[in-house]
PDB file of N, CA and C in Angstrom:
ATOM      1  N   UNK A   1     -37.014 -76.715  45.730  1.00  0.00           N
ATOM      2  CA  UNK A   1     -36.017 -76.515  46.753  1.00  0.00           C
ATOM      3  C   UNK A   1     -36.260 -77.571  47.832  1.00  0.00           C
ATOM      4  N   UNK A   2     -35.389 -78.224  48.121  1.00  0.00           N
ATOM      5  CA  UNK A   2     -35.268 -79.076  49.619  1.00  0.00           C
ATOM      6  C   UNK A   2     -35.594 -78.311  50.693  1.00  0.00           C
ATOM      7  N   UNK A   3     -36.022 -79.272  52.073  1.00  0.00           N
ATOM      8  CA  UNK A   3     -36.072 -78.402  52.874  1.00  0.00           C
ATOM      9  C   UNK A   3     -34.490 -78.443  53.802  1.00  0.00           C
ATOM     10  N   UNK A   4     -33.511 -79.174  53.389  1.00  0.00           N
ATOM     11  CA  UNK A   4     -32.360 -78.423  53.530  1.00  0.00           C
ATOM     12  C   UNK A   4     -31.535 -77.002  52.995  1.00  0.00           C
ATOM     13  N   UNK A   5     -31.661 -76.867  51.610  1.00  0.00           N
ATOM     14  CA  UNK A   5     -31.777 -75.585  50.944  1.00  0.00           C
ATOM     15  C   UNK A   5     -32.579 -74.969  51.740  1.00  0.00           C
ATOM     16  N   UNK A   6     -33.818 -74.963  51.520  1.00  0.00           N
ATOM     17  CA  UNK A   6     -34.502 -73.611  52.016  1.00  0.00           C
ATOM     18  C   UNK A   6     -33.818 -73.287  53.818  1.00  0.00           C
ATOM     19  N   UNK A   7     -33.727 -73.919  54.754  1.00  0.00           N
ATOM     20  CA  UNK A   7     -32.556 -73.737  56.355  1.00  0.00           C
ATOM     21  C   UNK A   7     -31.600 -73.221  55.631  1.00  0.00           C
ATOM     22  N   UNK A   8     -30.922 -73.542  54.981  1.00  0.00           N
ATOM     23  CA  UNK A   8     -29.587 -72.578  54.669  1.00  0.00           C
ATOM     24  C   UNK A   8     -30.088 -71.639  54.122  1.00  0.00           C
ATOM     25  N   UNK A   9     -30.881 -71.237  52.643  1.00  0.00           N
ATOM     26  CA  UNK A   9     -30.869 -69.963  52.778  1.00  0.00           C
ATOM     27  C   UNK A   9     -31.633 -69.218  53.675  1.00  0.00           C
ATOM     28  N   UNK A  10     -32.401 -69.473  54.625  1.00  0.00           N
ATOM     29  CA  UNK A  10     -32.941 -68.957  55.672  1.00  0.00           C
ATOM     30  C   UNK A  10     -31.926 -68.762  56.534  1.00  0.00           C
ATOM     31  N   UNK A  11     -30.875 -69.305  57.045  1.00  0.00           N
ATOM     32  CA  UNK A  11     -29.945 -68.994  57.565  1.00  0.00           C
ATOM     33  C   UNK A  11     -28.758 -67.516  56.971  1.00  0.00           C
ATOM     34  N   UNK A  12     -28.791 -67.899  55.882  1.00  0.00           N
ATOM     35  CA  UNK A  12     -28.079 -66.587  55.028  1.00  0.00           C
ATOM     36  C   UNK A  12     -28.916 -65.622  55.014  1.00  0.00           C
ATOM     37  N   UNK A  13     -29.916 -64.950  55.055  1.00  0.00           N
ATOM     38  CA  UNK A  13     -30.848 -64.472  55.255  1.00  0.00           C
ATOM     39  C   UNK A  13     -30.908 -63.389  56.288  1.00  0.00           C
ATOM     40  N   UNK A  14     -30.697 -64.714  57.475  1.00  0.00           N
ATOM     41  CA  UNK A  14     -30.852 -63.703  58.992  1.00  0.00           C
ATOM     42  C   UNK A  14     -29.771 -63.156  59.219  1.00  0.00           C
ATOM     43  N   UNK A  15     -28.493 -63.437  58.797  1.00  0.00           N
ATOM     44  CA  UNK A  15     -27.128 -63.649  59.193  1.00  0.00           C
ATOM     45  C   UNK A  15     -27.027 -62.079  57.742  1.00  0.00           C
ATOM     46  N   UNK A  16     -27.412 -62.339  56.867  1.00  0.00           N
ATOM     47  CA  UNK A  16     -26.698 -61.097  55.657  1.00  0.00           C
ATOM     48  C   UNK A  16     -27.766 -60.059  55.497  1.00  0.00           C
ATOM     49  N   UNK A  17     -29.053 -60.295  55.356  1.00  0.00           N
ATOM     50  CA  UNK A  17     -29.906 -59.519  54.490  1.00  0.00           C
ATOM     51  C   UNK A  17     -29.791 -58.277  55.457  1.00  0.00           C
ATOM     52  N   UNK A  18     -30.241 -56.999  54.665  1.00  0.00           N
ATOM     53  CA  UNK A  18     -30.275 -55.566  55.521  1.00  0.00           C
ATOM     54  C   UNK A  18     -31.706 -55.611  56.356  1.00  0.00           C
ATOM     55  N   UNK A  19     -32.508 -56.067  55.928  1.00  0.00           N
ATOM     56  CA  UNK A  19     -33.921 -56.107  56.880  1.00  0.00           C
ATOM     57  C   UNK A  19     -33.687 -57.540  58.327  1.00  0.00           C
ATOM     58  N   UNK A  20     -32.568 -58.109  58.369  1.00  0.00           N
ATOM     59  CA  UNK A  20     -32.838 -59.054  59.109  1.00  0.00           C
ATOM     60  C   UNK A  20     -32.833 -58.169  60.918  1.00  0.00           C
ATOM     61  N   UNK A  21     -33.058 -56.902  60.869  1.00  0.00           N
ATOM     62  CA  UNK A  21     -33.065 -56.598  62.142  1.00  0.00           C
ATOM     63  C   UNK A  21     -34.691 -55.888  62.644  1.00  0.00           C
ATOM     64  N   UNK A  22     -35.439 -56.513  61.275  1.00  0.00           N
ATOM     65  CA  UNK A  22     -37.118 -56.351  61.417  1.00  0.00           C
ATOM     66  C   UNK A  22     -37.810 -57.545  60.729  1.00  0.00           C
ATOM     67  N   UNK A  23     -36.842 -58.295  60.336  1.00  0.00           N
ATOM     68  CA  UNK A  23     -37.801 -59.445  59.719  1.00  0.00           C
ATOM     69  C   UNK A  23     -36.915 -60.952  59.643  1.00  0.00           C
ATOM     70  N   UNK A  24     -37.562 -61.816  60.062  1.00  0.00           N
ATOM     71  CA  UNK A  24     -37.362 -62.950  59.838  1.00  0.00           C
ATOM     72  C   UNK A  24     -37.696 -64.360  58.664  1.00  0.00           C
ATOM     73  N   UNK A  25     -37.083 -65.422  58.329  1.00  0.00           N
ATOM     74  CA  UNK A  25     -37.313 -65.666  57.547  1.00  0.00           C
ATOM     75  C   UNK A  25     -37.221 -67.956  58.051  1.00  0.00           C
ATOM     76  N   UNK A  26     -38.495 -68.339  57.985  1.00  0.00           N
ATOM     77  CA  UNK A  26     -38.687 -69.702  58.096  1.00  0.00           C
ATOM     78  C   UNK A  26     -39.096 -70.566  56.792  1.00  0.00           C
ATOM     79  N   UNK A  27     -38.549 -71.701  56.811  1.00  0.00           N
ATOM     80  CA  UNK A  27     -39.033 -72.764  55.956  1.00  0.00           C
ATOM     81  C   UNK A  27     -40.064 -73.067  56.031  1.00  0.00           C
ATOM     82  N   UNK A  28     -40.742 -73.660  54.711  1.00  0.00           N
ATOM     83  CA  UNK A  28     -42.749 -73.849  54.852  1.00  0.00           C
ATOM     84  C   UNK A  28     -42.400 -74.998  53.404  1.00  0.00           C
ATOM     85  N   UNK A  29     -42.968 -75.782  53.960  1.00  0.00           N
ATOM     86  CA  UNK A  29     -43.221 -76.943  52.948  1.00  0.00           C
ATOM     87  C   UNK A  29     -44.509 -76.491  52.390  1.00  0.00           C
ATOM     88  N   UNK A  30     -44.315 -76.195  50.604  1.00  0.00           N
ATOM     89  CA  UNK A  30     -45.439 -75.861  50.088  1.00  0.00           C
ATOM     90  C   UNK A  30     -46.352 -76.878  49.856  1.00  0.00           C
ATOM     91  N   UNK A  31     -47.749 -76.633  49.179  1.00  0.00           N
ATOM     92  CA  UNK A  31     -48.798 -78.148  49.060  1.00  0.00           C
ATOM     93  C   UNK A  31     -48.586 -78.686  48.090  1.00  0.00           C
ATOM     94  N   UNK A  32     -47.804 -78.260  47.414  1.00  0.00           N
ATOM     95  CA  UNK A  32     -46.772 -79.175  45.799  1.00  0.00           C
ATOM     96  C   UNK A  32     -45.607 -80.399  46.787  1.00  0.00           C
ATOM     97  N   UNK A  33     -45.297 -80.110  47.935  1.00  0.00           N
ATOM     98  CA  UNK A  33     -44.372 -80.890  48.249  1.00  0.00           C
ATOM     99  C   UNK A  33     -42.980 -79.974  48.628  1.00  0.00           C
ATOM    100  N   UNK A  34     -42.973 -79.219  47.549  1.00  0.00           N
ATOM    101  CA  UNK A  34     -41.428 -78.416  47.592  1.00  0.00           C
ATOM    102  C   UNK A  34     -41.586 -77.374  48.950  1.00  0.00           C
ATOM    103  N   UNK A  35     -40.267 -77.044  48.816  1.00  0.00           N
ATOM    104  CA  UNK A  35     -39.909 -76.110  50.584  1.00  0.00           C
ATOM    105  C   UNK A  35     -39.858 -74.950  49.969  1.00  0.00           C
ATOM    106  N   UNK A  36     -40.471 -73.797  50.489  1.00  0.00           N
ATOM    107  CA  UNK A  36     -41.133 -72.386  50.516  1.00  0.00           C
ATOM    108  C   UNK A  36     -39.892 -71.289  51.328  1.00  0.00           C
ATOM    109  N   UNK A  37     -39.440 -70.159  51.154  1.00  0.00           N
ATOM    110  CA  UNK A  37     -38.809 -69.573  52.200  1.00  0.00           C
ATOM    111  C   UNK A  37     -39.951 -68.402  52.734  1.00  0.00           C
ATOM    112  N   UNK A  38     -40.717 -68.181  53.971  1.00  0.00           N
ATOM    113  CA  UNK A  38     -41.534 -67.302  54.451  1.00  0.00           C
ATOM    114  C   UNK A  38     -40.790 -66.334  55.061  1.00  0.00           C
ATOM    115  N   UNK A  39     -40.624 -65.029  54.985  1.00  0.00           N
ATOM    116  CA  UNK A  39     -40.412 -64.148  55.207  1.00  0.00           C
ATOM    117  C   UNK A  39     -41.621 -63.316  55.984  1.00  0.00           C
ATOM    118  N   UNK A  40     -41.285 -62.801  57.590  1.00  0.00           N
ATOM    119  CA  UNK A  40     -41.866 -62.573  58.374  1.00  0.00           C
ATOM    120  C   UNK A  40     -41.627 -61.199  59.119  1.00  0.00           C
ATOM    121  N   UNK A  41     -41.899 -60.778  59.625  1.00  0.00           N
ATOM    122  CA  UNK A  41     -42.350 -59.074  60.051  1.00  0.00           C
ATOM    123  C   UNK A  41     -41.774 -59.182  61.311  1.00  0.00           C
ATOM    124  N   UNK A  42     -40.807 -60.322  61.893  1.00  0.00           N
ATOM    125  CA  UNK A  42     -40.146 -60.245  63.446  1.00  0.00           C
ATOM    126  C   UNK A  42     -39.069 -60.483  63.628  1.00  0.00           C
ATOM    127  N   UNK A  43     -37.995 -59.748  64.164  1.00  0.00           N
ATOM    128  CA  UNK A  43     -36.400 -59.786  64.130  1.00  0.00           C
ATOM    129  C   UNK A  43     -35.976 -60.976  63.740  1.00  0.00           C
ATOM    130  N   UNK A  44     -34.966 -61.369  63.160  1.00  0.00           N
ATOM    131  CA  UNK A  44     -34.496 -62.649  63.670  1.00  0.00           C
ATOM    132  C   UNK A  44     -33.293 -62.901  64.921  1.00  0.00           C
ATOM    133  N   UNK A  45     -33.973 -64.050  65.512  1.00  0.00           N
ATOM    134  CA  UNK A  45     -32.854 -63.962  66.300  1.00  0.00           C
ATOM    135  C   UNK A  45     -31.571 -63.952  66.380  1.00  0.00           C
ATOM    136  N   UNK A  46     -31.475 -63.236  67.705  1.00  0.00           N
ATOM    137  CA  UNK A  46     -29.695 -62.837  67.906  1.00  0.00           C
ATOM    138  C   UNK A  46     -29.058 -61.885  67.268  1.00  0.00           C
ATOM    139  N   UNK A  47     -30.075 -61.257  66.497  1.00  0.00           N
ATOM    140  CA  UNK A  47     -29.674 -59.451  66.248  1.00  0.00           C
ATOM    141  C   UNK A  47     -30.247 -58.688  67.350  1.00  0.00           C
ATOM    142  N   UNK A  48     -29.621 -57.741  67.205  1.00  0.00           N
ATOM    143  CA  UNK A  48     -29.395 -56.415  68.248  1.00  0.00           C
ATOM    144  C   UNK A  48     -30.067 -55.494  67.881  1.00  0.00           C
ATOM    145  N   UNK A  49     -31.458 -54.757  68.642  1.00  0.00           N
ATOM    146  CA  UNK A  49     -31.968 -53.628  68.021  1.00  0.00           C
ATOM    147  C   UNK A  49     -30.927 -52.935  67.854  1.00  0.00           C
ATOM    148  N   UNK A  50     -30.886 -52.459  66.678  1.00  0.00           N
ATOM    149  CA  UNK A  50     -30.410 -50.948  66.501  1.00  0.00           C
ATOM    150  C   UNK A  50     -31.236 -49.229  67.303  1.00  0.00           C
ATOM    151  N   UNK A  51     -30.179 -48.920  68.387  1.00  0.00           N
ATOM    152  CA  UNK A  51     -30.715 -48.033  68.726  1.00  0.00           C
ATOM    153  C   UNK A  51     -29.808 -46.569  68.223  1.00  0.00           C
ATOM    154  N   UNK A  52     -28.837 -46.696  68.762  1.00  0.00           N
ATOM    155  CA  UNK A  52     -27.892 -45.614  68.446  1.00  0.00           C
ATOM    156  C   UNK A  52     -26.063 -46.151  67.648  1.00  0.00           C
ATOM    157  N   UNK A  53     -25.748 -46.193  66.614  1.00  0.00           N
ATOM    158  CA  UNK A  53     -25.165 -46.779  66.058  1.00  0.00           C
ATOM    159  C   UNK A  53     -23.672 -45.815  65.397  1.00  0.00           C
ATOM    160  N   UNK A  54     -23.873 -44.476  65.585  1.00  0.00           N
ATOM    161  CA  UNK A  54     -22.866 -43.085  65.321  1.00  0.00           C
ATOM    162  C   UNK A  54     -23.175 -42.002  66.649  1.00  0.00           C
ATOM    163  N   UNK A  55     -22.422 -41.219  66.920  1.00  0.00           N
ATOM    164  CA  UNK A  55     -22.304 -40.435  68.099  1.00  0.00           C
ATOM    165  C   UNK A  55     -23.567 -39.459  67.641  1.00  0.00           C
ATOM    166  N   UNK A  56     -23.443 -39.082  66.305  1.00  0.00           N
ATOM    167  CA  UNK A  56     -24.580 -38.513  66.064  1.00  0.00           C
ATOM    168  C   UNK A  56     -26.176 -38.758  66.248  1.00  0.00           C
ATOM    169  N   UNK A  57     -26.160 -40.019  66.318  1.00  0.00           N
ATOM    170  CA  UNK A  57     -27.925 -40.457  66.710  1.00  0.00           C
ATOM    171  C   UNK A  57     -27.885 -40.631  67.975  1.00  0.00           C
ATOM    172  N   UNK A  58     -26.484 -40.700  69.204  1.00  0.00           N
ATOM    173  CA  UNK A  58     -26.983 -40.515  70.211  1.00  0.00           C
ATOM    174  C   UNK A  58     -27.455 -39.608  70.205  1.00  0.00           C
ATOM    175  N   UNK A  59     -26.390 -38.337  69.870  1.00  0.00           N
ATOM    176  CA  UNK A  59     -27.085 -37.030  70.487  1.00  0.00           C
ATOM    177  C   UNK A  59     -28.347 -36.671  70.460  1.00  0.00           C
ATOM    178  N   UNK A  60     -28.540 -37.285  69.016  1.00  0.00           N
ATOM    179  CA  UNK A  60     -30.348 -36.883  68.571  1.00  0.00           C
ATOM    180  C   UNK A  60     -31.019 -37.589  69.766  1.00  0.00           C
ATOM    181  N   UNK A  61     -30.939 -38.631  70.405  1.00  0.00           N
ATOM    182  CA  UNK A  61     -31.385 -39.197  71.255  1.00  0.00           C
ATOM    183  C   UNK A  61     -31.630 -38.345  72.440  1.00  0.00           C
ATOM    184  N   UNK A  62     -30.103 -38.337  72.951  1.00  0.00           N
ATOM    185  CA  UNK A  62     -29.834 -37.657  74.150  1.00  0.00           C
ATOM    186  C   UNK A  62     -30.587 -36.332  74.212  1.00  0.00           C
ATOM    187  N   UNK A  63     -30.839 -35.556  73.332  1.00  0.00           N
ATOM    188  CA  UNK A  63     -31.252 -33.945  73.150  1.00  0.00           C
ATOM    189  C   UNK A  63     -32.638 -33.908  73.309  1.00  0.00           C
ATOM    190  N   UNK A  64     -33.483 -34.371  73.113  1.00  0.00           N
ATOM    191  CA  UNK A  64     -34.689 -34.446  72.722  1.00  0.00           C
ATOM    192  C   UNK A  64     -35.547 -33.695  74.298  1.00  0.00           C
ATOM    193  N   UNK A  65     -35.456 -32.222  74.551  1.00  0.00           N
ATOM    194  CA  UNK A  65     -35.932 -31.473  75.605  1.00  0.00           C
ATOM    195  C   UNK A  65     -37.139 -31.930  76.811  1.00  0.00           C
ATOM    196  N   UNK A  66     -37.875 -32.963  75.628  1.00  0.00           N
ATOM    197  CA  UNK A  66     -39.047 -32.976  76.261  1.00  0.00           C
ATOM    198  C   UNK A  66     -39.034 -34.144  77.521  1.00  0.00           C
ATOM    199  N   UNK A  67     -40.127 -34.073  78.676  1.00  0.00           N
ATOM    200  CA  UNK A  67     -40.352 -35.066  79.681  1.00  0.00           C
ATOM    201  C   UNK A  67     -40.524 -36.401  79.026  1.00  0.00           C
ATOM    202  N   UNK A  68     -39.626 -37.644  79.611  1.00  0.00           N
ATOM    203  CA  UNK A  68     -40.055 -38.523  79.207  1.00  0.00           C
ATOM    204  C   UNK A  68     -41.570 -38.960  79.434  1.00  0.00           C
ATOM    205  N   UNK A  69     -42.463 -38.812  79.940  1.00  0.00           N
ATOM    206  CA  UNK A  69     -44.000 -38.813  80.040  1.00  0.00           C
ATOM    207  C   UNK A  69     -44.755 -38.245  78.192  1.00  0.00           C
ATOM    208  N   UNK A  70     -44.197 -37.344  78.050  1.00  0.00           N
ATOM    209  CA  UNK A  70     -44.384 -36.666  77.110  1.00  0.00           C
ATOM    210  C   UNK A  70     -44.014 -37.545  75.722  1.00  0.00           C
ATOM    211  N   UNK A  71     -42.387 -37.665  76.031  1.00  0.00           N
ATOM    212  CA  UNK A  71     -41.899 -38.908  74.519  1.00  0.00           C
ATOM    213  C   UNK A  71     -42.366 -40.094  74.557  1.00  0.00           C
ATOM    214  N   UNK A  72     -42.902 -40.648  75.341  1.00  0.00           N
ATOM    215  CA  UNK A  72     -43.309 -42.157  75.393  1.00  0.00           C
ATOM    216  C   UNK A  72     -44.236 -42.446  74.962  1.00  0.00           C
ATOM    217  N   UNK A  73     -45.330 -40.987  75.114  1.00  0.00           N
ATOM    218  CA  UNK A  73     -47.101 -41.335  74.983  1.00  0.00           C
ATOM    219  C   UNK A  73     -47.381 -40.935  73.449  1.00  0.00           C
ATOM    220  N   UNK A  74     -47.889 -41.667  72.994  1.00  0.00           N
ATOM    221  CA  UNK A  74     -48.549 -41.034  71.472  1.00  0.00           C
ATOM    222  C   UNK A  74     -49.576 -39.842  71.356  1.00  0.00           C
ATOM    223  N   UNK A  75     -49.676 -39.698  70.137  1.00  0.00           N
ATOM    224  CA  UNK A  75     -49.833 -38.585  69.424  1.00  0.00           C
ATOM    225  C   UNK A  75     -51.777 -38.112  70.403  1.00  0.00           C
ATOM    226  N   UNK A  76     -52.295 -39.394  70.658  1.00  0.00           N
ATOM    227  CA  UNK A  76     -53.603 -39.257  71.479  1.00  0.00           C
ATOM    228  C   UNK A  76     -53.418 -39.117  72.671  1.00  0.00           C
ATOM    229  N   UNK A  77     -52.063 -38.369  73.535  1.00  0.00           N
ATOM    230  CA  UNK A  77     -51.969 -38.598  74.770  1.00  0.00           C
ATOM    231  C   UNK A  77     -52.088 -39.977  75.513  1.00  0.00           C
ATOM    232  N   UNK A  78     -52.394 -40.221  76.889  1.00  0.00           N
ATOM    233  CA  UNK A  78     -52.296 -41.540  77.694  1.00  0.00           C
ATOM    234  C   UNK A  78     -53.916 -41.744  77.410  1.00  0.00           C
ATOM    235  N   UNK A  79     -55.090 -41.674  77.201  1.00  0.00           N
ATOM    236  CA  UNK A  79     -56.222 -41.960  77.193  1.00  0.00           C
ATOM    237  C   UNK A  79     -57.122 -41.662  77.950  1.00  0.00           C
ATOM    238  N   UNK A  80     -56.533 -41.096  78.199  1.00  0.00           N
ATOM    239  CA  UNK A  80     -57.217 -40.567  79.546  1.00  0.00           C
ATOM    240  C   UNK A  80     -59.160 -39.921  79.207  1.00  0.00           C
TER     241      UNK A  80
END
């Protein structure tokens, strides 16, 4: 693969794939010479977290009784 090929499909990638709103994807010239596509564990840019996306996951949002102090801190409390 060129490393023009591999930018475009890295571009199709961020732009189509269903994970492109947790993972990203860069060109890597392998040690053969040829271009690599790396696939990476960080948004790509210019997507939008998904937070609430149907009226229904607001609500789940919105409902949730507890103090925000309470939802924020993990399962070990603040560390205290």
């Amino acid at each position: 693969m060129t490393e023009e090929e591999a930018r475009e499909k890295c571009s199709a990638l961020a732009a189509n794939d269903p994970e492109r709103f947790t993972h990203s994807w860069v060109p890597r010239e392998g040690e053969d010479g040829d271009w690599l596509i790396v696939k990476l564990a960080v948004p790509s840019p210019g997507t939008e977290t998904r937070i609430a996306t149907t009226e229904e996951d607001e609500v789940a949002i919105k409902s949730d009784p507890r103090q925000p102090i309470v939802k924020n801190t993990g399962p070990g409390g603040l560390g205290m």
